[in-house]
N, C-alpha and C. Protein backbone atom coordinates (compact mmCIF):
# COMPACT_ATOMS: atom_id res chain seq x y z
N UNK A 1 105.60 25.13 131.78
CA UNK A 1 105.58 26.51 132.30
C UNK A 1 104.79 26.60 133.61
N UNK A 2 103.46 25.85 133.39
CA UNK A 2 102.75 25.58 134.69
C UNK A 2 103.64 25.21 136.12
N UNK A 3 104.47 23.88 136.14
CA UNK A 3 104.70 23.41 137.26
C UNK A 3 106.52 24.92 137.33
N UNK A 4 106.55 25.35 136.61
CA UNK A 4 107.91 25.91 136.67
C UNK A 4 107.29 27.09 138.01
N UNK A 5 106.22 27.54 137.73
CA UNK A 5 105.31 28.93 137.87
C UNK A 5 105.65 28.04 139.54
N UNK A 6 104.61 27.27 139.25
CA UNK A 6 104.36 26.70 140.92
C UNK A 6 105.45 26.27 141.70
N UNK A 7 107.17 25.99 141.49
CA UNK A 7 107.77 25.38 141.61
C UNK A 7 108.65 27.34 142.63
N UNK A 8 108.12 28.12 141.73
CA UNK A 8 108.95 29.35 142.06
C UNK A 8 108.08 29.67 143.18
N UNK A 9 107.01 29.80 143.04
CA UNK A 9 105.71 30.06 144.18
C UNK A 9 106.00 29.49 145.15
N UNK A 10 105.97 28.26 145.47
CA UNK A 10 106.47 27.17 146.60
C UNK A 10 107.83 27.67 147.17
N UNK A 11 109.14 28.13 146.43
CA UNK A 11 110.04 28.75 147.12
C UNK A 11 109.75 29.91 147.48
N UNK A 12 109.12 31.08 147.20
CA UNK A 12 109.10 31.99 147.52
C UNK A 12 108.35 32.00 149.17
N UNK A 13 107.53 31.42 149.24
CA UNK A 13 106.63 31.18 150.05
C UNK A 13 107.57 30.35 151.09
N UNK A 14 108.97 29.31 151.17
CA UNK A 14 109.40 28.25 151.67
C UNK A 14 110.49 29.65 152.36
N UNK A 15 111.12 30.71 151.78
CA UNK A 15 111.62 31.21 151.87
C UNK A 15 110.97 32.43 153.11
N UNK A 16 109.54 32.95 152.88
CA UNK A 16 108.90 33.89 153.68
C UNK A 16 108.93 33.08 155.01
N UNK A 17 108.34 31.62 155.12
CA UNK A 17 108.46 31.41 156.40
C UNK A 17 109.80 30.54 157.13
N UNK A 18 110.62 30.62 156.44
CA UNK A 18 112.09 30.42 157.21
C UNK A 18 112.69 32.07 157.67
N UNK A 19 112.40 33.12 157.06
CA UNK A 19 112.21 34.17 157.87
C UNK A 19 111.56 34.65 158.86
N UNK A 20 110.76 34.16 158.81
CA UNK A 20 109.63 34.44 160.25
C UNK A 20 110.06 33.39 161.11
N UNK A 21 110.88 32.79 161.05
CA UNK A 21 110.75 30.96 161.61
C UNK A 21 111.30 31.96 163.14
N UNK A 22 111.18 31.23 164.43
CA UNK A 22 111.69 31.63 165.15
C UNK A 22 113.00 31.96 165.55
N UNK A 23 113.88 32.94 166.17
CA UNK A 23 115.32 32.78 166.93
C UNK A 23 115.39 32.11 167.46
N UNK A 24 116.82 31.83 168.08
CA UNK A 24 117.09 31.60 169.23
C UNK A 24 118.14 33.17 169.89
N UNK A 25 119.02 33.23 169.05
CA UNK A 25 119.56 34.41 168.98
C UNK A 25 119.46 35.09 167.57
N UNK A 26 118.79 36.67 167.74
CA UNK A 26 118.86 37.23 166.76
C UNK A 26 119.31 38.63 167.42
N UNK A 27 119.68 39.23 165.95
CA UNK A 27 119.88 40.77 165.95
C UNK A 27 119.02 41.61 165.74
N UNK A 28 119.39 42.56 166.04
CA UNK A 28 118.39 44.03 165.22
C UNK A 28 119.07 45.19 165.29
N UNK A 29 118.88 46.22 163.80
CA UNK A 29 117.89 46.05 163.19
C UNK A 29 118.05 45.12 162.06
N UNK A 30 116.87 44.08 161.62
CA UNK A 30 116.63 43.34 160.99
C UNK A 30 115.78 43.42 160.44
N UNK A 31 115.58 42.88 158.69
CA UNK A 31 113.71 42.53 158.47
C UNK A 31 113.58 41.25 158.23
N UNK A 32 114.39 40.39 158.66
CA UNK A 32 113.39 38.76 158.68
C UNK A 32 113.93 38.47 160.13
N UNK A 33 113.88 38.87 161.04
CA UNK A 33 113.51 38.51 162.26
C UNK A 33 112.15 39.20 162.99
N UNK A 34 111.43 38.62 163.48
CA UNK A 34 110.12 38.23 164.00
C UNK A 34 110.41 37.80 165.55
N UNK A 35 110.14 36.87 165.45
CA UNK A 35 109.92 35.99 166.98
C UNK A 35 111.41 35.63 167.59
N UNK A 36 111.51 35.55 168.90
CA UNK A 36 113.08 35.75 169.29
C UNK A 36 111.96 34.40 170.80
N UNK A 37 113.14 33.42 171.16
CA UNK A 37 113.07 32.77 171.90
C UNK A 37 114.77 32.42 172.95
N UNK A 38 115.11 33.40 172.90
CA UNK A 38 116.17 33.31 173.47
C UNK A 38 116.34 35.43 173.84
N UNK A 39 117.71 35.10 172.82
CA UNK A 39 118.93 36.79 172.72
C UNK A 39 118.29 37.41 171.83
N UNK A 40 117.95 38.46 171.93
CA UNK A 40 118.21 39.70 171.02
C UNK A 40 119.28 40.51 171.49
N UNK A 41 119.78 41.07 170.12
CA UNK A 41 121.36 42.17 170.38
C UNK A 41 120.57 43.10 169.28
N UNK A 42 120.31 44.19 170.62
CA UNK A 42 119.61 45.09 169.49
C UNK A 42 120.86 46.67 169.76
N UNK A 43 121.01 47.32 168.22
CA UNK A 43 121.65 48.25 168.46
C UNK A 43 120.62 49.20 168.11
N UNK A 44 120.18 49.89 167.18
CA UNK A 44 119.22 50.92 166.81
C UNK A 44 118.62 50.82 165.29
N UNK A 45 117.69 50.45 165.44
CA UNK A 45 116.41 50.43 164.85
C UNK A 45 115.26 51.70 164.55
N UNK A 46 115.89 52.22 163.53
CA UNK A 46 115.24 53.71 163.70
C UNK A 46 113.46 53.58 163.46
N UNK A 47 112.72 54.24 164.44
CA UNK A 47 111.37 54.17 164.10
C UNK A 47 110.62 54.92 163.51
N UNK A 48 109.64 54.21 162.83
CA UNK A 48 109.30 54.46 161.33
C UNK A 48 108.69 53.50 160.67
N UNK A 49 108.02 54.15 159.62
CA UNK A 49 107.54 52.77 158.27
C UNK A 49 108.33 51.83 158.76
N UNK A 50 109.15 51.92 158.09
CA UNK A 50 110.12 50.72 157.98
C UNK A 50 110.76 49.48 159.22
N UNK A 51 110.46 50.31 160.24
CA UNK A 51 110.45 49.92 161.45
C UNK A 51 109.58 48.22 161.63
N UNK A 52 110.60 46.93 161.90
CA UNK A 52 109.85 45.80 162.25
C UNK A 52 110.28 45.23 163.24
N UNK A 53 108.95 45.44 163.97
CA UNK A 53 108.86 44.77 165.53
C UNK A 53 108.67 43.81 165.64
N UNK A 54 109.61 43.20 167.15
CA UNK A 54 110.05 42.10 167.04
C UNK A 54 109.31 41.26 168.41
N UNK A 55 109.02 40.02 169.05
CA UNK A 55 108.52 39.57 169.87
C UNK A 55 109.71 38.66 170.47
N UNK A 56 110.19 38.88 171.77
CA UNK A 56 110.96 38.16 172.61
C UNK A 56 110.48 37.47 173.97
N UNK A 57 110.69 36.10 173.44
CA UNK A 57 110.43 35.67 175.17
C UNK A 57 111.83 35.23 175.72
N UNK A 58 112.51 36.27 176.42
CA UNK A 58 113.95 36.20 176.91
C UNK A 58 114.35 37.32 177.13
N UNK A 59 115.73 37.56 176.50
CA UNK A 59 116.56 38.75 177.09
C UNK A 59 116.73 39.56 175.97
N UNK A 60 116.46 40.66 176.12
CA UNK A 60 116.48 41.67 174.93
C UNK A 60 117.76 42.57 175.74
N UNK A 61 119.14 42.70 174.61
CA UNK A 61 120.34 43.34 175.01
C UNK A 61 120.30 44.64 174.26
N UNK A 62 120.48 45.51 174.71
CA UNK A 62 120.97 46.81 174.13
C UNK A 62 122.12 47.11 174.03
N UNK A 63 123.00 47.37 172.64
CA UNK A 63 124.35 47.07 172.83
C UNK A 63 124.83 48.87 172.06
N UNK A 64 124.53 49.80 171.81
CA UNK A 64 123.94 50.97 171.90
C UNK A 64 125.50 51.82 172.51
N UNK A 65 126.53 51.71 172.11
CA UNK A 65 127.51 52.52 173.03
C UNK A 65 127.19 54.09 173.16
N UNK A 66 126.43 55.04 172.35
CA UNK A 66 125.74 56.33 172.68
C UNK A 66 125.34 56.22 174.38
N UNK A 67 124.39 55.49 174.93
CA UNK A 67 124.39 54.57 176.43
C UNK A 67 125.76 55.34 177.15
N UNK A 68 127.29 54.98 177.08
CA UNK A 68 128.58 55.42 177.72
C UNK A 68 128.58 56.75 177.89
N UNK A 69 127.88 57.44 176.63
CA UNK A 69 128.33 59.03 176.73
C UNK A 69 127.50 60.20 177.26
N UNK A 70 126.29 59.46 177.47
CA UNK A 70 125.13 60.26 177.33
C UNK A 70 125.38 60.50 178.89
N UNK A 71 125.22 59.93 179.72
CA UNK A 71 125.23 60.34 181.97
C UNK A 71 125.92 61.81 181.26
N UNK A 72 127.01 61.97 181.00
CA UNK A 72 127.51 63.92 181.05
C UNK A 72 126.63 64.86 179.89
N UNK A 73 126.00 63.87 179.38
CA UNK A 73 125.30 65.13 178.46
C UNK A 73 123.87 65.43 179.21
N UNK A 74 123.45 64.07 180.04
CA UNK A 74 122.42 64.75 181.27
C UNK A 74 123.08 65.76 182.11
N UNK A 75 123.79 65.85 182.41
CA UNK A 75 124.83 66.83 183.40
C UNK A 75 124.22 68.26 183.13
N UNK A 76 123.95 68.59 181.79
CA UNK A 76 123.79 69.72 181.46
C UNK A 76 122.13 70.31 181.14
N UNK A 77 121.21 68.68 181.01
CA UNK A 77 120.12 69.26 181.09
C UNK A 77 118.78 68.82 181.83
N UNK A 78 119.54 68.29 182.94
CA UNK A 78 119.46 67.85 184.27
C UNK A 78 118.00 68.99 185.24
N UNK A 79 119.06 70.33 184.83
CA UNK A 79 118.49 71.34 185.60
C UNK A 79 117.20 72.04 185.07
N UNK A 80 117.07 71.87 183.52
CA UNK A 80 115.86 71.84 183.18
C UNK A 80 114.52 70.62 182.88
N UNK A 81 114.49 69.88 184.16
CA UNK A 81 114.28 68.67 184.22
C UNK A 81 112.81 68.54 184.47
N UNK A 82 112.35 69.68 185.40
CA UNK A 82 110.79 70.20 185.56
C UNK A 82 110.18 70.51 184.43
N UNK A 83 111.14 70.91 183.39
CA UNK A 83 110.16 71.26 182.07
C UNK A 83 109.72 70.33 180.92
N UNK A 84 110.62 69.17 181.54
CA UNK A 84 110.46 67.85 180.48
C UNK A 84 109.10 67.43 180.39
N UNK A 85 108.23 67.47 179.33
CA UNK A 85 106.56 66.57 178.76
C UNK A 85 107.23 65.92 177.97
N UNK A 86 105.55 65.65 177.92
CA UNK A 86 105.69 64.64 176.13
C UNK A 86 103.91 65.26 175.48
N UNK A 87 104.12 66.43 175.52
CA UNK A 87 102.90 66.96 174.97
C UNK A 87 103.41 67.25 173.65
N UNK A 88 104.50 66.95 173.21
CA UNK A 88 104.56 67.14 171.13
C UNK A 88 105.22 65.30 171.08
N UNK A 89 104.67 64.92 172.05
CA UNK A 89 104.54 63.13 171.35
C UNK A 89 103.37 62.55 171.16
N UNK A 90 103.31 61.43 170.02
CA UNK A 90 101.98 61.20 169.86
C UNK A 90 101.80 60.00 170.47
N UNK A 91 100.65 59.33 170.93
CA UNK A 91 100.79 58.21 171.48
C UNK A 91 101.03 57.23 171.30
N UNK A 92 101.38 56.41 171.96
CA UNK A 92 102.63 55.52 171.43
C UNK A 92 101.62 53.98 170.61
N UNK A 93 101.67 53.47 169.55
CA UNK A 93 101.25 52.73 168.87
C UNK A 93 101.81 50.97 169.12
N UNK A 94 101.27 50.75 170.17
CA UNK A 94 101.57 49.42 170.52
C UNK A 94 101.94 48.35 169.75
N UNK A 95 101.06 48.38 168.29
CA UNK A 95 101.49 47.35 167.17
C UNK A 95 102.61 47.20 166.90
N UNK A 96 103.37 48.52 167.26
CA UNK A 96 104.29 48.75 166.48
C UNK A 96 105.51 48.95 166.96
N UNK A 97 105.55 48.12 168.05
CA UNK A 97 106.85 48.46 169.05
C UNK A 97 107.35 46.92 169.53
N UNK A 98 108.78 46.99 169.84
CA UNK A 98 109.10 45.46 169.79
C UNK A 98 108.49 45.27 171.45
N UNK A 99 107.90 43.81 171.52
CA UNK A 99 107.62 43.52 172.66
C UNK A 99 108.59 42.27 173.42
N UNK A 100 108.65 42.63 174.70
CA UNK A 100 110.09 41.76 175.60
C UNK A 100 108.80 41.04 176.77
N UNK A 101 109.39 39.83 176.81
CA UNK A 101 108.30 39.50 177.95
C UNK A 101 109.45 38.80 178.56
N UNK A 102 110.48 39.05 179.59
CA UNK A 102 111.36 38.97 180.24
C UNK A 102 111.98 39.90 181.14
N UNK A 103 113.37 40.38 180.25
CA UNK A 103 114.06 41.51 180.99
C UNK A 103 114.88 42.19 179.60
N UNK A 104 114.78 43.19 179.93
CA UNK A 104 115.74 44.07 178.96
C UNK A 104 116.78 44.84 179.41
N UNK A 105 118.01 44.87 178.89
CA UNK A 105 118.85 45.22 179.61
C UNK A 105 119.82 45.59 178.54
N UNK A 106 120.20 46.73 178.77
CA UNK A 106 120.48 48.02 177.68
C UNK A 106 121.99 48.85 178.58
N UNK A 107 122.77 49.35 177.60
CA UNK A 107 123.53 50.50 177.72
C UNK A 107 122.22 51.88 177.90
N UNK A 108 121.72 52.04 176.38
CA UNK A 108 120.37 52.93 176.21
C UNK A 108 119.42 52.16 175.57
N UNK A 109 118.53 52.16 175.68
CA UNK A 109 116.99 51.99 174.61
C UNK A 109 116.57 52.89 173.31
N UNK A 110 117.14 52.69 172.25
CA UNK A 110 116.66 53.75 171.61
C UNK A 110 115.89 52.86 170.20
N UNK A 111 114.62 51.98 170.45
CA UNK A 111 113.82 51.39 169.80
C UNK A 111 112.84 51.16 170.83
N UNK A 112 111.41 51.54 170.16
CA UNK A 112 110.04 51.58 170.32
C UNK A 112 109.42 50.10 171.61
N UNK A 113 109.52 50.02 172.46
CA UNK A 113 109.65 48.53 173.24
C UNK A 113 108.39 48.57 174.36
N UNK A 114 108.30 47.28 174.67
CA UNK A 114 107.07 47.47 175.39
C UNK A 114 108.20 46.06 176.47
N UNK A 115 108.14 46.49 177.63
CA UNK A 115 108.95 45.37 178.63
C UNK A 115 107.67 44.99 179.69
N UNK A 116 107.39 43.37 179.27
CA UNK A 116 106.94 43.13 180.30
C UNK A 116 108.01 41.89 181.34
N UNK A 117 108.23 42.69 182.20
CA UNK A 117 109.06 42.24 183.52
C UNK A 117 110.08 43.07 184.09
N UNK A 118 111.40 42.88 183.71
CA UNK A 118 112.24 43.74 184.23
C UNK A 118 113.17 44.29 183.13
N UNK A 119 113.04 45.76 183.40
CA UNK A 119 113.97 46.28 182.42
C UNK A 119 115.02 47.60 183.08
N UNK A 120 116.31 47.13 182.94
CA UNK A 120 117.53 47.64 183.17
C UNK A 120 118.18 48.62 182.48
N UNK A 121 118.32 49.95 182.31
CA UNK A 121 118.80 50.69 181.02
C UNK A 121 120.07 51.55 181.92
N UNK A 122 121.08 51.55 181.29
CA UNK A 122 121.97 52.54 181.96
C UNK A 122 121.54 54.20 181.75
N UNK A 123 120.96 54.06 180.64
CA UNK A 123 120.97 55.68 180.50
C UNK A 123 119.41 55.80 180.04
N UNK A 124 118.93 54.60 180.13
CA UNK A 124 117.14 54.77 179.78
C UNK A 124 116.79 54.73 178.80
N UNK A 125 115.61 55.06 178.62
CA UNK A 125 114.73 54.89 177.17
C UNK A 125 115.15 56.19 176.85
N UNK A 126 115.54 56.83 175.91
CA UNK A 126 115.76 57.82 174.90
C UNK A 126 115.38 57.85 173.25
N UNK A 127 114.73 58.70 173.14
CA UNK A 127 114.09 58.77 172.01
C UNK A 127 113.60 58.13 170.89
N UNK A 128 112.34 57.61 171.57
CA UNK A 128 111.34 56.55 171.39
C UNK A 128 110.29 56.17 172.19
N UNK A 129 108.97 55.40 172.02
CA UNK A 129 108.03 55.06 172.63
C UNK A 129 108.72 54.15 174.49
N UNK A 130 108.19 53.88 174.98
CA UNK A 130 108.49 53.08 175.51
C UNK A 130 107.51 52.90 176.61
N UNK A 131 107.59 51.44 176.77
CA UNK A 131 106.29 50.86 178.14
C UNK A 131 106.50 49.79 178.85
N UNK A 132 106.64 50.27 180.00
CA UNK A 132 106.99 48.84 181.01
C UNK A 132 105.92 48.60 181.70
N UNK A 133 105.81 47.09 181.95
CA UNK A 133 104.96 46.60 183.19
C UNK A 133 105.74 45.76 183.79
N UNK A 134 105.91 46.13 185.11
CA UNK A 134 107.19 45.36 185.53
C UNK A 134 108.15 46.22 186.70
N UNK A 135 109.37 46.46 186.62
CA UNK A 135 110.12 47.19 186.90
C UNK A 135 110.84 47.80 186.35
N UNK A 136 111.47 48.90 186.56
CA UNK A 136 112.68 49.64 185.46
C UNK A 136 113.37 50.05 186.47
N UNK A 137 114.27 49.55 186.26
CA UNK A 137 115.97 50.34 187.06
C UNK A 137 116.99 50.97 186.18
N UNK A 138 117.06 52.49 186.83
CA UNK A 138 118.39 52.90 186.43
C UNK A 138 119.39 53.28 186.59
N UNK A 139 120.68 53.33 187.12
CA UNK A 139 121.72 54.02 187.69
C UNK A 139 121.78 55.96 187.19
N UNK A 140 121.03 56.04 186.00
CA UNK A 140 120.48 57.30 185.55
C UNK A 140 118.88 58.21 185.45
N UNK A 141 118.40 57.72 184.48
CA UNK A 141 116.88 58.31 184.58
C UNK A 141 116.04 56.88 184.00
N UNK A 142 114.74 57.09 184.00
CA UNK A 142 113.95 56.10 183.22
C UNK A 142 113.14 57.10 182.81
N UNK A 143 112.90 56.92 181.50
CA UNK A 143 111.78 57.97 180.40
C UNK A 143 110.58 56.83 179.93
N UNK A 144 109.25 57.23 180.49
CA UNK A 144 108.71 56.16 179.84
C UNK A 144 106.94 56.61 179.04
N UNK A 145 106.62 56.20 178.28
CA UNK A 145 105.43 56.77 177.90
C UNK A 145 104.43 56.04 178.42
N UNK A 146 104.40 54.59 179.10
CA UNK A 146 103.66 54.19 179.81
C UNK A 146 104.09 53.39 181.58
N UNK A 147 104.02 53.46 182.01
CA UNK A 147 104.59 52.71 183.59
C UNK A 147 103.73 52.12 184.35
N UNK A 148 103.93 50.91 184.44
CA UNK A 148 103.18 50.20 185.42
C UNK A 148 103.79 49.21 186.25
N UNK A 149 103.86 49.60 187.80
CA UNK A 149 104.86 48.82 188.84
C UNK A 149 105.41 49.57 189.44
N UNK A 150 107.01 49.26 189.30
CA UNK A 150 108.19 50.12 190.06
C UNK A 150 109.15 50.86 189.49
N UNK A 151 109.44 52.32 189.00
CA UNK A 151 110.45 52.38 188.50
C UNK A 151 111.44 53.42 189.10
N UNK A 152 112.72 52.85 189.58
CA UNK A 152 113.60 53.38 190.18
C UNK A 152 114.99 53.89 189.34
N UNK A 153 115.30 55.13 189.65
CA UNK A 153 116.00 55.92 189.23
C UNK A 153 117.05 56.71 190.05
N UNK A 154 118.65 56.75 189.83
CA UNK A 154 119.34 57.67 190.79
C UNK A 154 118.75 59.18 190.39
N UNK A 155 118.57 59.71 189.20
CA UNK A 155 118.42 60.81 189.08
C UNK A 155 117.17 61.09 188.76
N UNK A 156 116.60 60.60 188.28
CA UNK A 156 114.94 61.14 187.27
C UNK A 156 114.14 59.96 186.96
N UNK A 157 112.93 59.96 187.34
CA UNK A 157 111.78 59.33 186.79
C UNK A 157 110.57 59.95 186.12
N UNK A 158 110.42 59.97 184.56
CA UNK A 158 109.63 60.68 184.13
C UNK A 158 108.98 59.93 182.71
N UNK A 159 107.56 59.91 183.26
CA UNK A 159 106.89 59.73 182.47
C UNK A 159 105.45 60.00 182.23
N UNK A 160 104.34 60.01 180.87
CA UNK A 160 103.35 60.29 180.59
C UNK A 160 102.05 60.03 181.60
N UNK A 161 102.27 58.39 181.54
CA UNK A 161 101.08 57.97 182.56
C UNK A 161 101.83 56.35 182.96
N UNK A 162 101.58 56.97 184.45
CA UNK A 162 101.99 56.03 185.72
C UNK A 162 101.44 55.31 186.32
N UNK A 163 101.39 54.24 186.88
CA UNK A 163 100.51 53.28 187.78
C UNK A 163 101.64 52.44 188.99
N UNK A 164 101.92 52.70 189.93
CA UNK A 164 103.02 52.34 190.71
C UNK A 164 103.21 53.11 191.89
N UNK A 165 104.76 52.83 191.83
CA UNK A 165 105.98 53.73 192.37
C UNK A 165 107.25 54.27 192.07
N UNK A 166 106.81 55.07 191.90
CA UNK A 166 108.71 55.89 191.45
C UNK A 166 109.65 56.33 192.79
N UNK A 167 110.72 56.07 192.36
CA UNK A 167 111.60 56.21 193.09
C UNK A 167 113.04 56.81 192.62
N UNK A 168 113.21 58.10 192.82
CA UNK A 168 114.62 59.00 192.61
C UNK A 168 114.67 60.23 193.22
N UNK A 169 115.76 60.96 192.73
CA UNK A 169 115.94 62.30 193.29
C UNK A 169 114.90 63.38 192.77
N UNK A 170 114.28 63.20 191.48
CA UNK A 170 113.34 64.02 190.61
C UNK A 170 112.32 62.63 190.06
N UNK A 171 111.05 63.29 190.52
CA UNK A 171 109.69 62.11 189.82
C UNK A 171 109.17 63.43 189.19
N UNK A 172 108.42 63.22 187.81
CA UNK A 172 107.12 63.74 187.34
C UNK A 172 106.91 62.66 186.00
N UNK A 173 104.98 62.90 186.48
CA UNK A 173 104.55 61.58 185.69
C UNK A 173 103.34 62.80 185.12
N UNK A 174 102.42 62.92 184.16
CA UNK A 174 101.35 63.79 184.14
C UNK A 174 100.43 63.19 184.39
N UNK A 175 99.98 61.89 183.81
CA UNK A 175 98.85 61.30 184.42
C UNK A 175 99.59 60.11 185.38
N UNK A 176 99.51 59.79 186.89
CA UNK A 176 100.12 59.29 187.79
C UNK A 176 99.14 58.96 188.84
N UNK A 177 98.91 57.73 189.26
CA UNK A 177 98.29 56.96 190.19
C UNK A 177 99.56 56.57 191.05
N UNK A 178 99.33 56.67 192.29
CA UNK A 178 100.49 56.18 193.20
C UNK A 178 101.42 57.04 194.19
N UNK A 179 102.49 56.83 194.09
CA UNK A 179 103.33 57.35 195.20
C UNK A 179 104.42 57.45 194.67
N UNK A 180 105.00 59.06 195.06
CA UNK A 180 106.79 59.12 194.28
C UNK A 180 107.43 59.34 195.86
N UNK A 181 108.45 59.13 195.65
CA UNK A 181 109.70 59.15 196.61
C UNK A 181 110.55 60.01 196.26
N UNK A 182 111.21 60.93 196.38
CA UNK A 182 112.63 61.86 196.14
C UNK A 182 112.63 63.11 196.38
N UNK A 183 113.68 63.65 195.99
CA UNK A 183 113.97 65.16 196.61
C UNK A 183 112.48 66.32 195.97
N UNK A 184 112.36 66.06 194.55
CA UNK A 184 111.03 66.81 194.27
C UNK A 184 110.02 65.80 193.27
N UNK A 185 108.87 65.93 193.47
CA UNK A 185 107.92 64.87 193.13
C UNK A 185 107.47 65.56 192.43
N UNK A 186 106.34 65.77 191.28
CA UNK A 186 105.46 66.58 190.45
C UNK A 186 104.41 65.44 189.79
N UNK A 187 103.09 65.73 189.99
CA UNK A 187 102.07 65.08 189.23
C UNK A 187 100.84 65.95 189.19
N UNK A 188 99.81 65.56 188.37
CA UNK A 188 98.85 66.33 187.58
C UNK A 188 98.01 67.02 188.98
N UNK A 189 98.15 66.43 190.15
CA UNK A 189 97.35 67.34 191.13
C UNK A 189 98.22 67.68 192.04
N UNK A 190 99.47 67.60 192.47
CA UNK A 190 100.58 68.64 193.46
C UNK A 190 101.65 68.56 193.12
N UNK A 191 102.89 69.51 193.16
CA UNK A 191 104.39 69.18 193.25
C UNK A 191 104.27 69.33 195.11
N UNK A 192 105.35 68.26 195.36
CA UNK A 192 105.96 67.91 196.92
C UNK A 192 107.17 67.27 196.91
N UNK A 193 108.22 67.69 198.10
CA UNK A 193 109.33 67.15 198.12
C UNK A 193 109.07 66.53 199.09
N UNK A 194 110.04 65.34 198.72
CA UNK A 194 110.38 63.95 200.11
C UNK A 194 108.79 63.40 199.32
N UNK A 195 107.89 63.15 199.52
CA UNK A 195 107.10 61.91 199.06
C UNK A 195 105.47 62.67 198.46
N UNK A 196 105.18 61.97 197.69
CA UNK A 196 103.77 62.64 196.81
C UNK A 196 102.91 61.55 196.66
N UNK A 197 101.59 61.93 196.30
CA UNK A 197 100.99 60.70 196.10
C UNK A 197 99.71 60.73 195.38
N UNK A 198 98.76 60.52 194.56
CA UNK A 198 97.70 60.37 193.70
C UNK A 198 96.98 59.00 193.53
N UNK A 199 95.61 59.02 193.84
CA UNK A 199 95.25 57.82 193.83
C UNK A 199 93.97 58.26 193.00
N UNK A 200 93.80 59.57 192.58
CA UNK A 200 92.63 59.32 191.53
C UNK A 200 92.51 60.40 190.91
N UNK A 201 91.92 60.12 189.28
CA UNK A 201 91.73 60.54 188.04
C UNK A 201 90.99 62.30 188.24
N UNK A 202 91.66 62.96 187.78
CA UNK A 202 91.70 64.58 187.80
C UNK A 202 90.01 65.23 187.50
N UNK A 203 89.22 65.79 187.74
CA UNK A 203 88.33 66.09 187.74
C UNK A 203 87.88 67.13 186.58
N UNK A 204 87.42 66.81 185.28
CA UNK A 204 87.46 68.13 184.30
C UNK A 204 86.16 69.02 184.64
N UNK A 205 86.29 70.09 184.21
CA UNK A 205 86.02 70.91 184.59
C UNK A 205 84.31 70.81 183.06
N UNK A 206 83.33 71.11 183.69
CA UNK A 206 81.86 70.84 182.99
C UNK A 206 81.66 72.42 182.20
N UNK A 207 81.73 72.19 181.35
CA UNK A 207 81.37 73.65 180.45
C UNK A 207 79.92 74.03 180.39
């Protein structure tokens, strides 16, 4: 009974780390993928408990067709674009978000990600954490809860807290170090069109 006990133990255990074992190509969402050394093909990974983040050194794909449809559903809320925060988001929990140390390159983003290098989204990060250090390009908007570098946008660049340059037709960042480029700029100390700029931390006010 003894060696039977230990014999099940030893698989169970032989079994936990051939799940963790590394990719080369994996999917998501998944729960025995872990470490990715190549592809990820991620479609949507809803975040949450249950939510397991993944570590890539390579190319993280977003295969996400919502991505195709979404450019005309900005069409319509485009114009309320000045009113976009993230003051009913909570801050974003780094443990807990898949990390890319390459390039990511997406239809949309709609899982919790942290990109360090270059990340490509057709229609952006949408609803979820998200943090680049690096670059972000989009033929649409980039939404990000953290930014650090360059992130260029045809229509909108908007995010929490910035360290860079933005570049589109509409920038607002709330906390923002740097310089925006586009038709209207907005950050925690001026709105300006054609170019804006912030190079230091807002002054609170002493009670």
């Amino acid at each position: 009974m003894s060696l039977l006990l230990i014999d099940l133990f030893h698989a169970q255990d032989s079994l936990n780390v051939k799940s963790s074992k590394t990719k080369i190509v994996a999917f998501s969402p998944s729960k025995n993928v872990k470490n990715v050394n190549g592809l990820l093909f991620k479609y949507f990974d809803e975040e949450g408990e249950n939510f397991k983040p993944k570590k890539v050194n390579g190319l993280g794909m977003g295969v996400n067709f919502i991505g195709v449809f979404f450019p005309a559903m900005m069409l319509f809320s485009l114009p309320e674009a000045n009113k976009w925060n993230f003051e009913s988001e909570g801050i974003a929990d780094k443990e807990k978000m898949n990390k890319i140390n390459g390039m990511q390159l997406s239809l949309i983003n709609m899982e919790p990600t942290i990109t360090n290098g270059l990340e490509f989204n057709i229609s952006g990060n949408i609803g979820s954490h998200a943090v680049t250090n690096g670059v972000a390009i989009s033929p649409i908007l980039n939404i990000h809860d953290e930014m650090k570098g360059v992130s260029v946008a045809t229509l909108a660049n908007v995010g929490k807290k910035c360290r860079g340059l933005q570049i589109g037709i509409f920038n607002k960042c709330d906390d923002f170090r740097g310089v925006q480029i586009g038709w209207w700029n907005e950050n925690e100390k001026r709105k300006l069109p054609l170019i804006n700029w912030n190079f230091k931390a807002k002054k609170t006010k002493k009670s």
